[in-house]
C-alpha atoms as a PDB file:
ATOM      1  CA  UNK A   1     -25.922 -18.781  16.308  1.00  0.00           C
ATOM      2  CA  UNK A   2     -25.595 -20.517  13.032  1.00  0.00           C
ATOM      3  CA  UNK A   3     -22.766 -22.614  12.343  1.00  0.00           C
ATOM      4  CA  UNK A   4     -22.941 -21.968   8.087  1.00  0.00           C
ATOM      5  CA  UNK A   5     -20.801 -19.006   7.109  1.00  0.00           C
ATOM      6  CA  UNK A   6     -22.617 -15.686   5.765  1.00  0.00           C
ATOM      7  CA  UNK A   7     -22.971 -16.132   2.146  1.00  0.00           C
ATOM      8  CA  UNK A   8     -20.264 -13.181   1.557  1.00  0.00           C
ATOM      9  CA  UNK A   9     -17.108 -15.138   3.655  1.00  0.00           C
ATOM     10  CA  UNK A  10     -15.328 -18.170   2.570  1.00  0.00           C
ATOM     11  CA  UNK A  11     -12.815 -19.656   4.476  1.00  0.00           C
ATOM     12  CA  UNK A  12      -9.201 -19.310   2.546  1.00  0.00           C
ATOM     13  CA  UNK A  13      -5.552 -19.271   3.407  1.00  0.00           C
ATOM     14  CA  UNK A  14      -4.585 -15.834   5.229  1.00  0.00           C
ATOM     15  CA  UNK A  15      -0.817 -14.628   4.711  1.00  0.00           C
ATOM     16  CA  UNK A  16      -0.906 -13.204   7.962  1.00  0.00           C
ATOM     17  CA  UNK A  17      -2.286 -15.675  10.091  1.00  0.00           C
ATOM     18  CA  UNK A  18      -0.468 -18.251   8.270  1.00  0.00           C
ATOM     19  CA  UNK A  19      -3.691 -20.550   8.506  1.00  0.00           C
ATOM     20  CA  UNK A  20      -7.047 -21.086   6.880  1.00  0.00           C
ATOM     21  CA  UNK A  21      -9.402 -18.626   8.267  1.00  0.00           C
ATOM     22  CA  UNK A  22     -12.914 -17.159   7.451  1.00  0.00           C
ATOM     23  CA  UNK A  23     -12.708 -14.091   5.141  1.00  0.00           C
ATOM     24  CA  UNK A  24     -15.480 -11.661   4.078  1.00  0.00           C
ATOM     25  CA  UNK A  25     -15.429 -11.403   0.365  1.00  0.00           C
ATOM     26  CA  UNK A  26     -16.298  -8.728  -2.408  1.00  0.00           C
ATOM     27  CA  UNK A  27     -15.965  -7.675  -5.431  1.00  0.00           C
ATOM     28  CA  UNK A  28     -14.798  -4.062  -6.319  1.00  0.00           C
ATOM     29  CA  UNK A  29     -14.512  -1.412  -9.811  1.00  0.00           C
ATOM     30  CA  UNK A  30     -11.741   0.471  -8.907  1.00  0.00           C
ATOM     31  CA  UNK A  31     -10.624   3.340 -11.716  1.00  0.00           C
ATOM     32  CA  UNK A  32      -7.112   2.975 -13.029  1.00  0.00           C
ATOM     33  CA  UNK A  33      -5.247   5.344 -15.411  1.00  0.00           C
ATOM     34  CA  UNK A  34      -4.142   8.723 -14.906  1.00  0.00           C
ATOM     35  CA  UNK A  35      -5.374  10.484 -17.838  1.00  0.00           C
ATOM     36  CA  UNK A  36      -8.379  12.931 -16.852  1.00  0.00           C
ATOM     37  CA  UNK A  37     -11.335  12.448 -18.982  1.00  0.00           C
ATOM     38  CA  UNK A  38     -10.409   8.572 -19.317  1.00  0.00           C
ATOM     39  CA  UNK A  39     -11.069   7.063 -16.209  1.00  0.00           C
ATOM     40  CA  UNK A  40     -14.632   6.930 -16.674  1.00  0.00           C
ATOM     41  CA  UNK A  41     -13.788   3.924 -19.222  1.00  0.00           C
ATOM     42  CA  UNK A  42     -10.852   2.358 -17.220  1.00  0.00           C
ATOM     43  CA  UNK A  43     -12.393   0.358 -14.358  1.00  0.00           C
ATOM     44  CA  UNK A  44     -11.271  -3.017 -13.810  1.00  0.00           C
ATOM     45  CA  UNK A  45     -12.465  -5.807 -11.461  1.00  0.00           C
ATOM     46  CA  UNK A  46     -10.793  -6.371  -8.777  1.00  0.00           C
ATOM     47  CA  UNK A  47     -11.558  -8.937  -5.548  1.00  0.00           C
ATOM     48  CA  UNK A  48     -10.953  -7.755  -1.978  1.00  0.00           C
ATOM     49  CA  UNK A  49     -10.948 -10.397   0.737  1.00  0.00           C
ATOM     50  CA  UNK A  50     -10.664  -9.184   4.476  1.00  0.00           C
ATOM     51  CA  UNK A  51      -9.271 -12.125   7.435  1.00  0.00           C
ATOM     52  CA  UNK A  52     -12.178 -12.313   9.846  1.00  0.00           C
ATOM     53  CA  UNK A  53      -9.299 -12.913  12.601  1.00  0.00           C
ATOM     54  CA  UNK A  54      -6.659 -10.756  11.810  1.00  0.00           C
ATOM     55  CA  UNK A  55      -8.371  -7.853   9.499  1.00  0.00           C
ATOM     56  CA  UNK A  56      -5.413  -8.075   6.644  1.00  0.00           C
ATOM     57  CA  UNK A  57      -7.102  -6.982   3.560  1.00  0.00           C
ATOM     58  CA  UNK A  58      -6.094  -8.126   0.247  1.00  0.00           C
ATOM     59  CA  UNK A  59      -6.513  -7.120  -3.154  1.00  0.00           C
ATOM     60  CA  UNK A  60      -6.446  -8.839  -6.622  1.00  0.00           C
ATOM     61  CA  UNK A  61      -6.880  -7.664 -10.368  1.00  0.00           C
ATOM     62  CA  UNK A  62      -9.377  -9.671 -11.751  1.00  0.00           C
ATOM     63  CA  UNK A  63      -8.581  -9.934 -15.300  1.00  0.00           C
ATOM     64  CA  UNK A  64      -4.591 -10.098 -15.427  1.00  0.00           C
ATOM     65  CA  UNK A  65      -3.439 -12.795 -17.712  1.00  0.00           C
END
């Protein structure tokens, strides 16, 4: 068993477990708008980390200023 983390999980602070823990890490187009015929051209970035203890998924616009 290796001891280096997969290349998608970094090890961040989890606001469930209240600690630094390993989470798997992606990045995710999700459509947003709710005009039909629009969302084709409406998908933002977002990045979904998931606790590798606890399974609390988060999610985070990319791009908000």
């Amino acid at each position: 068993m290796s001891a280096t983390p997969d290349a998608d999980e970094y090890t961040e602070e989890c606001t469930e477990c209240q600690r630094e823990t390993r989470h798997r890490v992606q990045i995710e187009l999700k459509e947003e708008g709710g005009n039909e015929g629009t969302t084709d051209f409406s998908r933002e970035p977002y990045r979904i980390t998931v606790c590798s203890v606890c399974d609390t998924e988060e999610s985070l616009r990319m791009n908000d200023a």
